[in-house]
C-alpha atoms as a PDB file:
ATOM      1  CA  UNK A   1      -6.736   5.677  -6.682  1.00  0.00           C
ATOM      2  CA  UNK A   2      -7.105   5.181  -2.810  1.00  0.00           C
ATOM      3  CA  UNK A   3      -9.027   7.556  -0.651  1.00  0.00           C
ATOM      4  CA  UNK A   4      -7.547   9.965   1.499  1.00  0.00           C
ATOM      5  CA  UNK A   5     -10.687  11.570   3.311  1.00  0.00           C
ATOM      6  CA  UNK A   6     -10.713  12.396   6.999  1.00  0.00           C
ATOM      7  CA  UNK A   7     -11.616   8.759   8.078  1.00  0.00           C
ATOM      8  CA  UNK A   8      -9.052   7.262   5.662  1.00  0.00           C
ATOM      9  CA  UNK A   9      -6.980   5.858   7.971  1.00  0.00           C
ATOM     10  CA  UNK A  10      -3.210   4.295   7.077  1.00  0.00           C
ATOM     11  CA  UNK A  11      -1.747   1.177   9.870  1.00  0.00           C
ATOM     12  CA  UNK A  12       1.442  -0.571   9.135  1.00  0.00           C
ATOM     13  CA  UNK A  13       1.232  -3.435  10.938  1.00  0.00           C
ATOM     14  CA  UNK A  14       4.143  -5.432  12.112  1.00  0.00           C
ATOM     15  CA  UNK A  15       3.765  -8.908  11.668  1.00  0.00           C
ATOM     16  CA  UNK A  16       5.557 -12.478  12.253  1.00  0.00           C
ATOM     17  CA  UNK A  17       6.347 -13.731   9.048  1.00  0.00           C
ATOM     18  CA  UNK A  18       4.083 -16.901   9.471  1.00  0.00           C
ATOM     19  CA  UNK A  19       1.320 -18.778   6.742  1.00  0.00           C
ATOM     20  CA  UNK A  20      -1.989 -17.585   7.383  1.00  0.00           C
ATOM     21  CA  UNK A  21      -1.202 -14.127   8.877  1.00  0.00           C
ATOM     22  CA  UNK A  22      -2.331 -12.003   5.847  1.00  0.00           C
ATOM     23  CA  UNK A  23      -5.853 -14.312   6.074  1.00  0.00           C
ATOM     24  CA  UNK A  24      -6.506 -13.998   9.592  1.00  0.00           C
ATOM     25  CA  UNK A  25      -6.192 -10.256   9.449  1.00  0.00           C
ATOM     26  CA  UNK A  26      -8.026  -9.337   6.057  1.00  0.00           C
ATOM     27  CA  UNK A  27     -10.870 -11.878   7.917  1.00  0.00           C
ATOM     28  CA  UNK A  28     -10.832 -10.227  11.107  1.00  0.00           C
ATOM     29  CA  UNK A  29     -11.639  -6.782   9.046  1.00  0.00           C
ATOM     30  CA  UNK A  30     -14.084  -8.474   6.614  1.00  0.00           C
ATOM     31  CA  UNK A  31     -16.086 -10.121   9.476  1.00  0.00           C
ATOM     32  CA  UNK A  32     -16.710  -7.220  11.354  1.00  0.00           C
ATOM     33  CA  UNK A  33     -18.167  -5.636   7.759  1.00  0.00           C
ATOM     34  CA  UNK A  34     -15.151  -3.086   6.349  1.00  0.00           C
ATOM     35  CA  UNK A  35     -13.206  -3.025   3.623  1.00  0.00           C
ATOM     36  CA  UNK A  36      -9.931  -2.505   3.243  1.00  0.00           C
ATOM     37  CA  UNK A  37      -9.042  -0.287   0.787  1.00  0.00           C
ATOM     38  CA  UNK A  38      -5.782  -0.982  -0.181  1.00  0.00           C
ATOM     39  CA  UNK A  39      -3.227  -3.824   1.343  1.00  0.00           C
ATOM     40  CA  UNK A  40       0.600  -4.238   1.295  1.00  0.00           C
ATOM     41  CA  UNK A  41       2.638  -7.116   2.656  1.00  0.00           C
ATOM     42  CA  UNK A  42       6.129  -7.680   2.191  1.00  0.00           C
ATOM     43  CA  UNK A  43       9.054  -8.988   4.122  1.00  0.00           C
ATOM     44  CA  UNK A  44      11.012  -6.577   6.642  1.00  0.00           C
ATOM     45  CA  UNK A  45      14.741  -5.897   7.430  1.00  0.00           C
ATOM     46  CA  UNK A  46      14.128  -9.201   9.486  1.00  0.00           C
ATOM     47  CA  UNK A  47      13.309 -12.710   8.051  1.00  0.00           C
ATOM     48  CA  UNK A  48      11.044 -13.454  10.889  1.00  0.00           C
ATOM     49  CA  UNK A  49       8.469 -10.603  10.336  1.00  0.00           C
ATOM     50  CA  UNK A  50       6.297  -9.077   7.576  1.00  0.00           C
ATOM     51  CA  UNK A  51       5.261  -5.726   7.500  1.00  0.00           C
ATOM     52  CA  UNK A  52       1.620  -5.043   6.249  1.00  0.00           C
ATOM     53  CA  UNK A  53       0.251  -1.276   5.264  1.00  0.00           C
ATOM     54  CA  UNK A  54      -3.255  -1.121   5.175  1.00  0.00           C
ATOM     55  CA  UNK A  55      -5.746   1.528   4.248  1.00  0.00           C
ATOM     56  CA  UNK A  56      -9.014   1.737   5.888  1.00  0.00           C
ATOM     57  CA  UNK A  57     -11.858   4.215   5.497  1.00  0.00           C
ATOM     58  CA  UNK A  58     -13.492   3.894   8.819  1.00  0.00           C
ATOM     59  CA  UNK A  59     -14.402   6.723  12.114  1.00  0.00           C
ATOM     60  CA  UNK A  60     -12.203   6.702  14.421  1.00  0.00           C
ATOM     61  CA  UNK A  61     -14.135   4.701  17.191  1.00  0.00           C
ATOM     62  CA  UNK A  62     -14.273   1.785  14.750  1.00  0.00           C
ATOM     63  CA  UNK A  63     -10.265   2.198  13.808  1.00  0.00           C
ATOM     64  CA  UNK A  64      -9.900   1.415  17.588  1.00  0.00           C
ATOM     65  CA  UNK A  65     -12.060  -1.501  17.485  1.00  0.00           C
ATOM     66  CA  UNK A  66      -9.956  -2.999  14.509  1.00  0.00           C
ATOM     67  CA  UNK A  67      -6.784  -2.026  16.306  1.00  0.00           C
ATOM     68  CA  UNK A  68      -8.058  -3.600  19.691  1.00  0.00           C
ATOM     69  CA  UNK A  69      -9.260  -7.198  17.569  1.00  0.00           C
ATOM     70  CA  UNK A  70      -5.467  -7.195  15.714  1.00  0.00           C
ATOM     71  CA  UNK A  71      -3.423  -6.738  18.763  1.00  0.00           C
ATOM     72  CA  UNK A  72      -5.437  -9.570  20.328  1.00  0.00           C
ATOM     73  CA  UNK A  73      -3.843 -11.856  17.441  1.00  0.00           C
ATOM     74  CA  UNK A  74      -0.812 -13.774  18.777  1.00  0.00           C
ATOM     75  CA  UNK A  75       0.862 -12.797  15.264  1.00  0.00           C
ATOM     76  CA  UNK A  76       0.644  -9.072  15.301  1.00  0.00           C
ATOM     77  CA  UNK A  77       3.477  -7.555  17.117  1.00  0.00           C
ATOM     78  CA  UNK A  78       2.973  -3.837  16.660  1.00  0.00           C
ATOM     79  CA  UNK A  79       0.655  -1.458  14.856  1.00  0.00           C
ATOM     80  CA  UNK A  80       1.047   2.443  14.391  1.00  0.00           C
ATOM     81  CA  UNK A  81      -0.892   4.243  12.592  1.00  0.00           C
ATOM     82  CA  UNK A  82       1.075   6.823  10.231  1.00  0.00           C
ATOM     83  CA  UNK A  83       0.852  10.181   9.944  1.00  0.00           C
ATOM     84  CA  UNK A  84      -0.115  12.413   6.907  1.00  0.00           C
ATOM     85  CA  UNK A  85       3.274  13.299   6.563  1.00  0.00           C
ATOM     86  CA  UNK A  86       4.640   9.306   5.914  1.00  0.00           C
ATOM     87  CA  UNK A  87       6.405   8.630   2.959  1.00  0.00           C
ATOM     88  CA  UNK A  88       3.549   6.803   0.685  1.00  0.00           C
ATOM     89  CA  UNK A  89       4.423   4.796  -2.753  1.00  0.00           C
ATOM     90  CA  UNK A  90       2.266   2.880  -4.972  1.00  0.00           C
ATOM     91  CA  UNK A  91       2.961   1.289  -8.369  1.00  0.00           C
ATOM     92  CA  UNK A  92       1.134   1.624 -11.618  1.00  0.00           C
ATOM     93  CA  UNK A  93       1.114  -0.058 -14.962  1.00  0.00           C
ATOM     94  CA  UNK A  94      -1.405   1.102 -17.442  1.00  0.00           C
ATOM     95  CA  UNK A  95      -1.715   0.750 -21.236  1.00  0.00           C
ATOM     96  CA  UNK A  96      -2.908   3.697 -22.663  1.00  0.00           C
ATOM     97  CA  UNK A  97      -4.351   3.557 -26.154  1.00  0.00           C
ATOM     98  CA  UNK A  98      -2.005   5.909 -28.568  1.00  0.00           C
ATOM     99  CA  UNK A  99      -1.224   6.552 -32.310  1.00  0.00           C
ATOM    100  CA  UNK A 100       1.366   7.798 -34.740  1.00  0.00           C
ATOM    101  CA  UNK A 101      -0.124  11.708 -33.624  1.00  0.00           C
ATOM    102  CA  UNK A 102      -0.730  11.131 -29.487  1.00  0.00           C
ATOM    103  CA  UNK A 103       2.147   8.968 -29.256  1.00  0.00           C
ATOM    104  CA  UNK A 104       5.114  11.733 -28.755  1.00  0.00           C
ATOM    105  CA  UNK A 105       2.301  13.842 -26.537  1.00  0.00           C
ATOM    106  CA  UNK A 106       1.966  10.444 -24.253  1.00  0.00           C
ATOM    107  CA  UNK A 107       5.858  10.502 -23.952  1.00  0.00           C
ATOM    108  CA  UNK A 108       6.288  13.731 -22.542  1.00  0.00           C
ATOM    109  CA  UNK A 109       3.383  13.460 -20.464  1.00  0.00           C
ATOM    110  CA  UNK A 110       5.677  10.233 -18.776  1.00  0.00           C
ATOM    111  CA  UNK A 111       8.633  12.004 -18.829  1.00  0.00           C
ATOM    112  CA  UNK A 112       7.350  14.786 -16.883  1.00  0.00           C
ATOM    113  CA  UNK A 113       6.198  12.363 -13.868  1.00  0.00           C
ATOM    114  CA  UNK A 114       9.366  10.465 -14.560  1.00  0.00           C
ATOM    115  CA  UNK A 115       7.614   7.551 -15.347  1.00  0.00           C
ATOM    116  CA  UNK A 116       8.863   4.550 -17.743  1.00  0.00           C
ATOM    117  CA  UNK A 117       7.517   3.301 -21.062  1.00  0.00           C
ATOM    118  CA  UNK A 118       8.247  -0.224 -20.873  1.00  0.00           C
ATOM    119  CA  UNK A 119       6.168  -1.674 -24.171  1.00  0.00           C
ATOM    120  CA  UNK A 120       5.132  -0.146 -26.864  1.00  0.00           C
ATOM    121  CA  UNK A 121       3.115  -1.415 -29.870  1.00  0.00           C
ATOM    122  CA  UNK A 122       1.170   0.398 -32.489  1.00  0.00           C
ATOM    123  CA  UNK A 123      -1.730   1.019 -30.509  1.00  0.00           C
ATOM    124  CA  UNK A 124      -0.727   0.873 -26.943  1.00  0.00           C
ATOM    125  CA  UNK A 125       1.786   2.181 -24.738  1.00  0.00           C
ATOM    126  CA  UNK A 126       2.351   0.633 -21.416  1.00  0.00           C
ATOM    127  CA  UNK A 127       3.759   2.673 -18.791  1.00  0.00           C
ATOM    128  CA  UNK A 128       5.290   1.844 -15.034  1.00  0.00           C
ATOM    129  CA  UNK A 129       4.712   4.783 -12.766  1.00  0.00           C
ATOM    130  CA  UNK A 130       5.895   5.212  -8.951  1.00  0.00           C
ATOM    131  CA  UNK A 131       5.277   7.604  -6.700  1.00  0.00           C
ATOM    132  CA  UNK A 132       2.453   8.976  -4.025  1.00  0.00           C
ATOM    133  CA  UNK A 133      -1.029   7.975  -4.238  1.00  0.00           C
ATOM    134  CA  UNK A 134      -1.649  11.748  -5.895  1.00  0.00           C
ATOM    135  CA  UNK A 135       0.839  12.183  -8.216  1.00  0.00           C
ATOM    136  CA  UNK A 136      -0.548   8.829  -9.976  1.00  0.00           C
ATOM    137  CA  UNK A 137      -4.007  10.148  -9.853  1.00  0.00           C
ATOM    138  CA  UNK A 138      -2.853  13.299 -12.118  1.00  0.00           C
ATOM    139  CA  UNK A 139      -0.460  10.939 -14.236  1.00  0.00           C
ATOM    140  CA  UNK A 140      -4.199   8.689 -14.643  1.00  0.00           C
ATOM    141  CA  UNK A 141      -6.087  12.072 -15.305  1.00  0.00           C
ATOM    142  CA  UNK A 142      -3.835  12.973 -17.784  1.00  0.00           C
ATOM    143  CA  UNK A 143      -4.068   9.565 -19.366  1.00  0.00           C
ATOM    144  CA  UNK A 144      -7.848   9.581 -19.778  1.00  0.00           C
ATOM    145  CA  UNK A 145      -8.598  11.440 -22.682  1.00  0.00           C
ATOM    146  CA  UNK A 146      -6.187   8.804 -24.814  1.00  0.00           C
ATOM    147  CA  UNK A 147      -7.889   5.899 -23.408  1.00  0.00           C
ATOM    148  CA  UNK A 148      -6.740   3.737 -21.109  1.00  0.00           C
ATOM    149  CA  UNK A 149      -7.495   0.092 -21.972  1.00  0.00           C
ATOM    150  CA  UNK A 150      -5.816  -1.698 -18.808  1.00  0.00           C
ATOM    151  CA  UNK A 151      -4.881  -0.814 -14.992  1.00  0.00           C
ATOM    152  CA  UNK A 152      -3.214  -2.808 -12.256  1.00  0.00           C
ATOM    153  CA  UNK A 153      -1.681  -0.795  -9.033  1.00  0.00           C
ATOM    154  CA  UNK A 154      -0.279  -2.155  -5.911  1.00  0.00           C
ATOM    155  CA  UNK A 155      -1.094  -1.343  -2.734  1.00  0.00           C
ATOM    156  CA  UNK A 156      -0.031   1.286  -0.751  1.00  0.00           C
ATOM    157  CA  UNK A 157       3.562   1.121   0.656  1.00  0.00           C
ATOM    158  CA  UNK A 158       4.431   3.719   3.446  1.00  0.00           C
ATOM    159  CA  UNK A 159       6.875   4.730   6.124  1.00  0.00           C
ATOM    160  CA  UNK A 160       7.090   7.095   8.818  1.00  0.00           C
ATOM    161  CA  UNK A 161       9.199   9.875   8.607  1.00  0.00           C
ATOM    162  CA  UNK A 162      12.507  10.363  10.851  1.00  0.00           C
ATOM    163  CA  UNK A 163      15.087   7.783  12.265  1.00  0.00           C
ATOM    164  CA  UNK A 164      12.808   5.803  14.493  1.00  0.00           C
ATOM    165  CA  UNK A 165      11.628   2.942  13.139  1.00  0.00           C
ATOM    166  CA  UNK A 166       8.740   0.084  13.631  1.00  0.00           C
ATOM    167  CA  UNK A 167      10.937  -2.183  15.067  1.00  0.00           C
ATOM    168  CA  UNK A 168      12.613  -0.216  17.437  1.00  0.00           C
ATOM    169  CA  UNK A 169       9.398   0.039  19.781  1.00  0.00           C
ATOM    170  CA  UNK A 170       7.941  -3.804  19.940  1.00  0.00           C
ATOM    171  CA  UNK A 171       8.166  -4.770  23.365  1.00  0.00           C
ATOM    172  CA  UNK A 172       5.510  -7.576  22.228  1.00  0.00           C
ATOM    173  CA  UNK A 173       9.070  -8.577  19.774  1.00  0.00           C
ATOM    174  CA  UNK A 174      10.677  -9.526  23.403  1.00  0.00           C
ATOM    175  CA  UNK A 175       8.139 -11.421  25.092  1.00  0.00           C
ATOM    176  CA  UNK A 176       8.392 -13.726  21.760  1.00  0.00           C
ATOM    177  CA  UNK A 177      11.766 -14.004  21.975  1.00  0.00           C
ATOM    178  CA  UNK A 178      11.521 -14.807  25.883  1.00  0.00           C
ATOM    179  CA  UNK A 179       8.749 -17.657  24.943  1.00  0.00           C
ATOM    180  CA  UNK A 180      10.477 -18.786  21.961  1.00  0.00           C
ATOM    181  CA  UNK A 181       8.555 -19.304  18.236  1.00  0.00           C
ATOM    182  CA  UNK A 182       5.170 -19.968  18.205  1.00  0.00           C
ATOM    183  CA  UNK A 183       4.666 -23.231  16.103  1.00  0.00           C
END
């Protein structure tokens, strides 16, 4: 599951919807040496941008360095950094090795973190699972002692609490409008 230590760091970046964006900005990270630890793009309310959540275990001096390098990008229109207290959702699908005895104990276990079976063969149950980053850690660590024989999660999705919104403070959003699409 993705970190959450004290330099674990969370951006949703606010992006035009244009080819090459995502590239650009995992290359910008990867050139000056970090990883990114998990990465979300998607569209937004508005066809013209792409919102990107990315998670980044870096000190703080070198999360301003990153931030300084993205907003140089003509493509980046706004970044904030969330809070702890942001709504955060990742997705899950696992096949966990069962039988005729574990197999009722595995479907509690996914009804109680009101997960989804959504295959099921003789020896392995695959399960979707929603939810925060640490609610599908203790749904994995639960899973464990069956065996699990296959894992794929998304990245990290996440929005900040309260009415305000991304969009609602780009003023970079203007001065494109004002200079028109950038080819």
């Amino acid at each position: 599951m993705i970190g959450s230590g004290p330099n674990t760091h969370t951006l949703s970046v606010l992006v035009q919807n244009h080819p090459g964006v995502l590239a650009r900005i995992a290359g910008l990270i990867h050139r000056r040496g970090y990883n990114i630890e998990s990465l979300a793009v998607g569209p937004t309310e508005s066809p013209e941008m792409s919102r990107m959540t990315l998670q980044v275990n870096v000190e703080d001096v070198v999360l301003e360095q990153i931030t300084k390098q993205l907003n140089k990008l003509v493509e980046v229109l706004k970044i904030v950094e969330l809070d702890p207290s942001a709504v955060r959702r990742e997705l899950v699908l696992v096949k966990v090795k069962t039988s005729p005895e574990t197999r009722g104990q595995l479907i509690e276990i996914i009804s109680l973190f009101g997960a989804k079976a959504v295959d099921l063969t003789a020896e392995v149950i695959t399960v979707e699972a929603t939810g925060s980053p640490a609610k599908l850690a203790a749904l994995l660590d639960l899973f464990e002692p069956y065996g699990i024989r296959e894992l794929v999660q998304s990245g990290l999705v996440a929005l900040g609490r309260g009415n305000r919104s991304l969009t609602d403070r780009t003023p970079r959003t203007e001065r494109l409008k004002a200079v028109g699409p950038i080819a």
